[in-house]
C-alpha atoms as a PDB file:
ATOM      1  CA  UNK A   1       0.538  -7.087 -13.773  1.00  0.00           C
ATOM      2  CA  UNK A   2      -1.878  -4.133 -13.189  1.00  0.00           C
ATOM      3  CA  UNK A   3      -1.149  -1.021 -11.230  1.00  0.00           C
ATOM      4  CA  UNK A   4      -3.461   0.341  -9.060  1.00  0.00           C
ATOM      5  CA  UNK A   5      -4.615   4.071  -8.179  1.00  0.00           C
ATOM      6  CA  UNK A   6      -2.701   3.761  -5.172  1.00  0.00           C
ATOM      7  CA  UNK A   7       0.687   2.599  -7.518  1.00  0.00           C
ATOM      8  CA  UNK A   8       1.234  -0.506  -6.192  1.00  0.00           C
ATOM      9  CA  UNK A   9       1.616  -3.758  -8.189  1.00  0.00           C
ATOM     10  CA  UNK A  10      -1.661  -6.250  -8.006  1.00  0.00           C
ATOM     11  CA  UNK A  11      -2.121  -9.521 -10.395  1.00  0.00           C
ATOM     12  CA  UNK A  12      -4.885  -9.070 -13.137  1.00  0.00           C
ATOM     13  CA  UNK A  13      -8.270  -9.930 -12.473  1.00  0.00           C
ATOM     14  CA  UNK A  14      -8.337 -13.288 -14.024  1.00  0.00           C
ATOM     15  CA  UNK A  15      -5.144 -14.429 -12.145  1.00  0.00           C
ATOM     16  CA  UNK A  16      -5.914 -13.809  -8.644  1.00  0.00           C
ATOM     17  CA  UNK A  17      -9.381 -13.434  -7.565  1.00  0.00           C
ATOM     18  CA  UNK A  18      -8.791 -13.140  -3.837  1.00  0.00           C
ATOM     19  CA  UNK A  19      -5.635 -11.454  -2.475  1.00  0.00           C
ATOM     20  CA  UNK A  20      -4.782  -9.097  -5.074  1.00  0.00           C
ATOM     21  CA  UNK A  21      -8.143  -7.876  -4.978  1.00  0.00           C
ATOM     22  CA  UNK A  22      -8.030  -7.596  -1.487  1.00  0.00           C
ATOM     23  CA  UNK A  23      -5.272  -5.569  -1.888  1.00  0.00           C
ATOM     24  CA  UNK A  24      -6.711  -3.625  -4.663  1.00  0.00           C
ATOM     25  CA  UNK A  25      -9.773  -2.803  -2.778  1.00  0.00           C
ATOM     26  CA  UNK A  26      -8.002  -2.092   0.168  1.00  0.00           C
ATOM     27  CA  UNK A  27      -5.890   0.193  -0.964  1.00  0.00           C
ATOM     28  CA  UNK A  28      -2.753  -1.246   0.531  1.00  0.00           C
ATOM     29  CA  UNK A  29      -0.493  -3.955   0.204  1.00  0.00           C
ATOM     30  CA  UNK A  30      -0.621  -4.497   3.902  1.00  0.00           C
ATOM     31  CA  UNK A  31      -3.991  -5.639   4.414  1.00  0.00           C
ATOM     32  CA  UNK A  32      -3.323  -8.484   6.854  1.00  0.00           C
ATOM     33  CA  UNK A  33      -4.228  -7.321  10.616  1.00  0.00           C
ATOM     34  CA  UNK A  34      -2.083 -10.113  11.415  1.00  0.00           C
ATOM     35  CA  UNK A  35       1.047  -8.543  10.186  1.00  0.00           C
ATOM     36  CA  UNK A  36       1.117  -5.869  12.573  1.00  0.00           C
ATOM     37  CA  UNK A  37      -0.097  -7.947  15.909  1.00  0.00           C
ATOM     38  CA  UNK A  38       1.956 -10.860  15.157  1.00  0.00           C
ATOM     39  CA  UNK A  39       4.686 -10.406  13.125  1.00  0.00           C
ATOM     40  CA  UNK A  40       6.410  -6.684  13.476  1.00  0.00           C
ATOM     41  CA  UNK A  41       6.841  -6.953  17.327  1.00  0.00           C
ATOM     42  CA  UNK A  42       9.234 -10.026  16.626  1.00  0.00           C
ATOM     43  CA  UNK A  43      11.132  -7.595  14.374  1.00  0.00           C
ATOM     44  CA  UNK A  44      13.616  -4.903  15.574  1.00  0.00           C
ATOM     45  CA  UNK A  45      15.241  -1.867  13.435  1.00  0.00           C
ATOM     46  CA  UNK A  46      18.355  -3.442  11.495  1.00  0.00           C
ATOM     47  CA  UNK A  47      16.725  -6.845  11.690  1.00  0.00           C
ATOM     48  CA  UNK A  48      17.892  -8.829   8.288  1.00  0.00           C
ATOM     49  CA  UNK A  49      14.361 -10.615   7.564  1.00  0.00           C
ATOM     50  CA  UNK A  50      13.552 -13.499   5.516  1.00  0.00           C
ATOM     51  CA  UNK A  51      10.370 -13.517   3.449  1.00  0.00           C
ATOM     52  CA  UNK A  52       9.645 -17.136   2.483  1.00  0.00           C
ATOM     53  CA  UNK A  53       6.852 -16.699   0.579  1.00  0.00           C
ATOM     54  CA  UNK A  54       6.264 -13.157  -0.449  1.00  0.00           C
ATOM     55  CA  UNK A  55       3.261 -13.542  -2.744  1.00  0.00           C
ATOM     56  CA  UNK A  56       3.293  -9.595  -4.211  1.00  0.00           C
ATOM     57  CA  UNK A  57       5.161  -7.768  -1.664  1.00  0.00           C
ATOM     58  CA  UNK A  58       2.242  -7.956   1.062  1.00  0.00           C
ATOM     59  CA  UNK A  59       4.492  -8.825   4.139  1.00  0.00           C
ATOM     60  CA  UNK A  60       7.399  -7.777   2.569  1.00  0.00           C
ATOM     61  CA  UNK A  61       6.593  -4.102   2.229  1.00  0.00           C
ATOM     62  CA  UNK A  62       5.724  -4.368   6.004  1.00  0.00           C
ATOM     63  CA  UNK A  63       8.889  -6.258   6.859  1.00  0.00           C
ATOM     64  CA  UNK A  64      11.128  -3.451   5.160  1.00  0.00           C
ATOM     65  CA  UNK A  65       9.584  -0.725   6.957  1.00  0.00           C
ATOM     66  CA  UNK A  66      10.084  -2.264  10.456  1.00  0.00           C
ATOM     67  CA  UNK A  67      13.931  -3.411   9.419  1.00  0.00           C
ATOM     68  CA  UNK A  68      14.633   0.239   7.947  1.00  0.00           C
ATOM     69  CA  UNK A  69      16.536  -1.022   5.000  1.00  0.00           C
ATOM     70  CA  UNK A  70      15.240  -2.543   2.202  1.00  0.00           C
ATOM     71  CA  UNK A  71      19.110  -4.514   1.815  1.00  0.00           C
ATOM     72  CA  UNK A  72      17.976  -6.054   4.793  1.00  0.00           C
ATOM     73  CA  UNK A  73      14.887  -8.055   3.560  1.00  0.00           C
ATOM     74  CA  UNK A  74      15.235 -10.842   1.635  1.00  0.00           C
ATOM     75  CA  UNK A  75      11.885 -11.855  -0.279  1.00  0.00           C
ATOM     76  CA  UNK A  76      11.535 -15.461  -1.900  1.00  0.00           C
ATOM     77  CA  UNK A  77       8.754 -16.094  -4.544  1.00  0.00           C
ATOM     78  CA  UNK A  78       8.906 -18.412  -7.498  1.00  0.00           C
ATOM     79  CA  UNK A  79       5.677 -17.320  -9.302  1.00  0.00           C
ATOM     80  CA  UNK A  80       6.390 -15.295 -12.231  1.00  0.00           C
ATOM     81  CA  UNK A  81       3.527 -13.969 -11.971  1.00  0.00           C
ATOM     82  CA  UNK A  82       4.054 -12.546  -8.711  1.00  0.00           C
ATOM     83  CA  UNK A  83       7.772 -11.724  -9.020  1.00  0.00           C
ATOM     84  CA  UNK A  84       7.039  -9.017 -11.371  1.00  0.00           C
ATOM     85  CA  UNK A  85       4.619  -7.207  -9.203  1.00  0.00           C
ATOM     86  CA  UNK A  86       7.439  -7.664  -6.449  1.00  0.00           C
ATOM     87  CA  UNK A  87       9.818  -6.465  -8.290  1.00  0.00           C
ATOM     88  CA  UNK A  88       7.658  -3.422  -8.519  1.00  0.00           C
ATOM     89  CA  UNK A  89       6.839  -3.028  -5.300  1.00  0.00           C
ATOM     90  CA  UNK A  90       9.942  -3.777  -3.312  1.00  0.00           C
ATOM     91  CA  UNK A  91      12.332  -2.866  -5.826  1.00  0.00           C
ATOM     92  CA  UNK A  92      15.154  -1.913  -3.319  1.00  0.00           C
ATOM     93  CA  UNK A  93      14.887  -5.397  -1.352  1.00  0.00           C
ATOM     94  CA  UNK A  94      16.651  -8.501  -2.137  1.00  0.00           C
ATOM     95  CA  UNK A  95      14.598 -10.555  -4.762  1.00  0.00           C
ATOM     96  CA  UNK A  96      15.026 -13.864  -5.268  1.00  0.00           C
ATOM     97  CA  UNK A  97      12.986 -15.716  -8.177  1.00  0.00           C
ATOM     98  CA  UNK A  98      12.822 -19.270  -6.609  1.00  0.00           C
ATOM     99  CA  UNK A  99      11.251 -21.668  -4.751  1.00  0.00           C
ATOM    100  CA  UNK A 100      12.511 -22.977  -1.242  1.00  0.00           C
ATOM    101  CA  UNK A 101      13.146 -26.338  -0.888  1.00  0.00           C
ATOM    102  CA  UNK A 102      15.558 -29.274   1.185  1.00  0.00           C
ATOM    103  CA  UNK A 103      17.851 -29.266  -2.550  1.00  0.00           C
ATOM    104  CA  UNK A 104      18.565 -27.732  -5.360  1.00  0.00           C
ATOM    105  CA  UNK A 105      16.398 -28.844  -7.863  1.00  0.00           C
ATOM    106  CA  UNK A 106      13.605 -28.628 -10.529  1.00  0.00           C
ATOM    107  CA  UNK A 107      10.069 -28.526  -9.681  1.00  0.00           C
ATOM    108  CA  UNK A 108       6.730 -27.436 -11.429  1.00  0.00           C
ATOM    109  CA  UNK A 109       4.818 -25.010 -10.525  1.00  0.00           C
ATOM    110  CA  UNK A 110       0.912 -24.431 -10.507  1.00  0.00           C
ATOM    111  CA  UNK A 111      -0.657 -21.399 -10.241  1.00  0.00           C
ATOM    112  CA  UNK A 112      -4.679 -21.081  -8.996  1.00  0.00           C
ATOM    113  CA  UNK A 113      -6.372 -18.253 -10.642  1.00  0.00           C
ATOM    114  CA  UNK A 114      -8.982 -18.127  -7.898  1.00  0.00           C
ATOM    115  CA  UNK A 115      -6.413 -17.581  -5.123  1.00  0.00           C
ATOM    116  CA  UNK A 116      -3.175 -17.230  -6.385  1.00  0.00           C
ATOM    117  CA  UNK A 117      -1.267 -17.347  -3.048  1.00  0.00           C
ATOM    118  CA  UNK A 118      -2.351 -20.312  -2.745  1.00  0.00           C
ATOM    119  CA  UNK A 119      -0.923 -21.155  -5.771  1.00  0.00           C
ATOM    120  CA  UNK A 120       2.361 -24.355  -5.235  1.00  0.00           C
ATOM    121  CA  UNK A 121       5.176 -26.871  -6.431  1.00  0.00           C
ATOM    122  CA  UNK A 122       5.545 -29.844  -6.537  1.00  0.00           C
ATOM    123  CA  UNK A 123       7.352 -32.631  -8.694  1.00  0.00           C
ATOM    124  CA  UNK A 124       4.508 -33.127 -11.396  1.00  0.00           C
ATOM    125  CA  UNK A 125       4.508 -31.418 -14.259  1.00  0.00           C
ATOM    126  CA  UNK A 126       0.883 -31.794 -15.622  1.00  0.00           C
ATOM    127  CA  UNK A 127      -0.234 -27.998 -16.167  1.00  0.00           C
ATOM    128  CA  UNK A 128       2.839 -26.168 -14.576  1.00  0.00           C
ATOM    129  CA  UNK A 129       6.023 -24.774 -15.595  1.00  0.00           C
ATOM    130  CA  UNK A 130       9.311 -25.474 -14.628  1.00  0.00           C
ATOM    131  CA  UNK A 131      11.093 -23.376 -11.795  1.00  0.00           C
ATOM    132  CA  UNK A 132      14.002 -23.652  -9.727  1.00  0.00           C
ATOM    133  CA  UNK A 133      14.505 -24.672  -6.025  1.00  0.00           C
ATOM    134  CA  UNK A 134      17.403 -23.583  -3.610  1.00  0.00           C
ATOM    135  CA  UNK A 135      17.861 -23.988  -0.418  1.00  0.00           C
ATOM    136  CA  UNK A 136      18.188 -20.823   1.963  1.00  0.00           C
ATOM    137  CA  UNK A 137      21.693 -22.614   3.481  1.00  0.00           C
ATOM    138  CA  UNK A 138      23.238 -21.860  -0.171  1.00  0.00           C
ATOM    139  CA  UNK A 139      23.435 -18.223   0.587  1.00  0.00           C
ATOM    140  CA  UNK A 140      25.331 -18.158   3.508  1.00  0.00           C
ATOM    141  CA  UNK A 141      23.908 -15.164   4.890  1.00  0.00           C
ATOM    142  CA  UNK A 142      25.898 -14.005   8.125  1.00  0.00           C
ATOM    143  CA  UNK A 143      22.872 -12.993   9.717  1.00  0.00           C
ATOM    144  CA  UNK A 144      19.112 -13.734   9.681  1.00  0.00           C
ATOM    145  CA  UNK A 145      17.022 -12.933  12.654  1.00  0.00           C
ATOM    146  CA  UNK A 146      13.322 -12.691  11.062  1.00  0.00           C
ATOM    147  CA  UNK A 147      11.764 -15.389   8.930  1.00  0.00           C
ATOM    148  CA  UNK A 148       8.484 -16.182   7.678  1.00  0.00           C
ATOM    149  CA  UNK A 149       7.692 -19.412   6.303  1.00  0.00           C
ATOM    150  CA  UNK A 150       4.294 -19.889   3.979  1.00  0.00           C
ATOM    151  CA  UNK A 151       5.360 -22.054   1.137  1.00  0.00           C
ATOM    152  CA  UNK A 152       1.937 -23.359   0.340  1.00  0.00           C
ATOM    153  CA  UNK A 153       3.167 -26.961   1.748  1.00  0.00           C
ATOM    154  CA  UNK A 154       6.857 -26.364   1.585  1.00  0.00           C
ATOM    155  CA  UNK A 155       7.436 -25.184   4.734  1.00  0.00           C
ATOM    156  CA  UNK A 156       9.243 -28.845   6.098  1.00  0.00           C
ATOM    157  CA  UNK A 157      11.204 -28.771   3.354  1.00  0.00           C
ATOM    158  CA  UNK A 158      12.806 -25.096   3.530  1.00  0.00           C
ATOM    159  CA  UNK A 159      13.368 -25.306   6.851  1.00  0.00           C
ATOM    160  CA  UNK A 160      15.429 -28.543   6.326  1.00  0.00           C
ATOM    161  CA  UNK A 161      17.250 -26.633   3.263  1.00  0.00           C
ATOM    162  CA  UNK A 162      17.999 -23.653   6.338  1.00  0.00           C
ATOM    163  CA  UNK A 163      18.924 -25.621   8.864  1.00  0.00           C
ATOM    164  CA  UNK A 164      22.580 -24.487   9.192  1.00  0.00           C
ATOM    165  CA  UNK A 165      21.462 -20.783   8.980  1.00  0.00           C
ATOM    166  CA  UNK A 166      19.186 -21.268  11.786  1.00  0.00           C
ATOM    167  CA  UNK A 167      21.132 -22.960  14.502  1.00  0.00           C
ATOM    168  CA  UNK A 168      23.748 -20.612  13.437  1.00  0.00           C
ATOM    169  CA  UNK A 169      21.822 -17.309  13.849  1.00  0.00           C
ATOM    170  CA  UNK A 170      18.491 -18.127  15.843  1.00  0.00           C
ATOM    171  CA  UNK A 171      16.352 -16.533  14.245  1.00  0.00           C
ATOM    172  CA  UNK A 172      12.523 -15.974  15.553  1.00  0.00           C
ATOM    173  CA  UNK A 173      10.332 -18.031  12.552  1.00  0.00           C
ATOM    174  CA  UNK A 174       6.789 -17.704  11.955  1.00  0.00           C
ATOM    175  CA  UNK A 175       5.037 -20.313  10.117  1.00  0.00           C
ATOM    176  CA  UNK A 176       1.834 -20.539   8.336  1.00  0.00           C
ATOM    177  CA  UNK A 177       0.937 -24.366   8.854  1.00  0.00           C
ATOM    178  CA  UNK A 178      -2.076 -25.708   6.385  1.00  0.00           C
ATOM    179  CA  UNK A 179      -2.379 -29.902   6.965  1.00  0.00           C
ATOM    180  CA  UNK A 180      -3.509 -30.417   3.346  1.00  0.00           C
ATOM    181  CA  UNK A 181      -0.646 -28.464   2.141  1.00  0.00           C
ATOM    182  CA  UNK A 182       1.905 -30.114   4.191  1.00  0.00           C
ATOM    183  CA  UNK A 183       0.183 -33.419   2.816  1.00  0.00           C
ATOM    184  CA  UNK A 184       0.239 -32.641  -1.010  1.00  0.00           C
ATOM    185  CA  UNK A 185       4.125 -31.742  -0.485  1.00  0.00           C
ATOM    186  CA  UNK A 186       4.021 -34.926   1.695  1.00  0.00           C
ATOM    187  CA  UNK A 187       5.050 -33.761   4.846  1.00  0.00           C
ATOM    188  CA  UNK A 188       3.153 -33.658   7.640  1.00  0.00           C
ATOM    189  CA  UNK A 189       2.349 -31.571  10.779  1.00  0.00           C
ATOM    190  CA  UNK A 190       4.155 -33.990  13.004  1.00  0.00           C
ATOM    191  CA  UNK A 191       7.040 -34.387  11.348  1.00  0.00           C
ATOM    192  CA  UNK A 192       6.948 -30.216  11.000  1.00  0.00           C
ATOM    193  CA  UNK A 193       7.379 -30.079  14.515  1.00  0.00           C
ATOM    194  CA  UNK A 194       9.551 -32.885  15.038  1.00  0.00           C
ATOM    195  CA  UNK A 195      11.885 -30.944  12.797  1.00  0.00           C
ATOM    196  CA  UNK A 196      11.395 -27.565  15.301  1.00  0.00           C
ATOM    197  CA  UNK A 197      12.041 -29.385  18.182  1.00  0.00           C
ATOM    198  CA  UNK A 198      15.267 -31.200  16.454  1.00  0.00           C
ATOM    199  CA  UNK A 199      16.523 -27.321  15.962  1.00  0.00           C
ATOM    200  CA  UNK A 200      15.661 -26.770  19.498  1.00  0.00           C
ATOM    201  CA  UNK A 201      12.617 -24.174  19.050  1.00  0.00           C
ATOM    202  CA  UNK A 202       9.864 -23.895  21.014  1.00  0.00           C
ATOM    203  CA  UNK A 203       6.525 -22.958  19.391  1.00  0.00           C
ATOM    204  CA  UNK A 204       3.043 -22.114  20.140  1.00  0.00           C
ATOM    205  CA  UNK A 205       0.019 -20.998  17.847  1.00  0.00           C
ATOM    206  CA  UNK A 206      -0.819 -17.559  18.075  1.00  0.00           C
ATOM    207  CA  UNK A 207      -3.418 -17.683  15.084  1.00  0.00           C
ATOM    208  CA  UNK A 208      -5.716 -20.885  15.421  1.00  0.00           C
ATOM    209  CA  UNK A 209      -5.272 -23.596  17.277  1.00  0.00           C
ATOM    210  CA  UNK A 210      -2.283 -25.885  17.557  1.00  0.00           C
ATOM    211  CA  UNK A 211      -2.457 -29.308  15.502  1.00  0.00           C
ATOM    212  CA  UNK A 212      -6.245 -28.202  14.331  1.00  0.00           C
ATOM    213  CA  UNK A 213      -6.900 -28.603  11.120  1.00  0.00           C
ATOM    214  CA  UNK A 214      -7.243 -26.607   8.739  1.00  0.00           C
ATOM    215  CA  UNK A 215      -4.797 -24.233   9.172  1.00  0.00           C
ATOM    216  CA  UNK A 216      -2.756 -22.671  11.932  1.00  0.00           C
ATOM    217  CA  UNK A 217       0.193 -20.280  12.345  1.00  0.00           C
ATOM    218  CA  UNK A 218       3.242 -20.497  14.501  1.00  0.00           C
ATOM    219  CA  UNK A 219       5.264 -18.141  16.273  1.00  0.00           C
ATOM    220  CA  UNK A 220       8.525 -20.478  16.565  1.00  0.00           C
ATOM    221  CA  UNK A 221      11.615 -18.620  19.257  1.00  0.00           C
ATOM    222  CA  UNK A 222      14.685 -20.489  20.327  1.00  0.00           C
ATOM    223  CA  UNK A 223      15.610 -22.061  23.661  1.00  0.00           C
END
């Protein structure tokens, strides 16, 4: 972990080449113009927010803001790596040190020096280390209205393991949707969307273009 002049938490140079040196030269964690013409307007003051994904903090520092409460964002991340930087920077929110998946189970985890939020799971364990998958559905939460999904290929699966907590609470769901990804996991962007229209959501691509590889993103609301 290395701090920067502006005292946020970045990776070290030789384990993330692209975003945390974004962020470094930046000289904020919310870099993304995407953020704030995409994904704030979906999210409302006292909004309890779901970071799927949270890489070092970069949406979830954003997301916390707009809510108003830290206790209100929830921010997933199973790189170590990464944990400890978001444990730095979002030290109030609720962090959870695991990866999202359909079960509860074991996986192995890679991480890519040269762009380490692109860095994934999967079930082989050649050059990773073990972490732990939950599903979202195990936590029961009474409320979600805000998630973001970018699980690097995941994204079917945690949305299968949160189901129940969205047709019980509806929330609005933006996903980042990358073909290869979806692939590796082996999903695909079909059955993605079969799975959104199964939980009766209606979607539409607000960056890229809809079923265009490589890589689009989703703004998902419910009917």
């Amino acid at each position: 972990m290395k701090i920067t002049s502006h005292g946020f938490a970045v990776l070290d140079d030789s384990k993330d080449a692209l975003l945390s040196r974004y962020c470094e030269n930046s000289g904020t964690l919310i870099h993304d113009a995407g953020i704030a013409v995409h994904y704030l307007p979906l999210i409302k003051a006292g909004d309890v927010c779901i970071d799927a994904g949270a890489a070092i903090g970069d949406h979830t520092v954003a997301y916390i803001q707009k809510a108003g409460d830290p206790k209100l964002v929830h921010a997933f991340e199973c790189n170590p790596l990464m944990v400890e930087c978001l444990m730095h920077n979002c030290p109030q929110a609720y962090i959870h040190p695991f990866a999202l998946s359909d079960r509860h189970e074991r996986l192995w985890f890679h991480h890519l020096n040269e762009n380490a939020g692109a860095s994934y799971v999967d079930g082989n364990e050649h050059e990773g280390i073990q972490v732990e998958a939950v599903t979202l559905d195990s936590y029961e939460l009474p409320k979600v209205d805000f998630i973001k999904w970018d699980l690097e290929g995941y994204e079917t699966k945690g949305i299968r393991g949160a189901s129940k907590t969205i047709l019980r609470c509806r929330p609005v769901m933006m996903i980042e949707v990358i073909e290869a990804q979806l692939n590796r996991a082996g999903s695909s962007v079909p059955e993605l969307l079969a799975l959104l229209k199964e939980l009766r959501y209606q979607y539409r691509a607000v960056i890229g273009e809809l079923g265009v590889p490589p890589y689009f993103e989703l703004q998902c609301n419910p009917l």
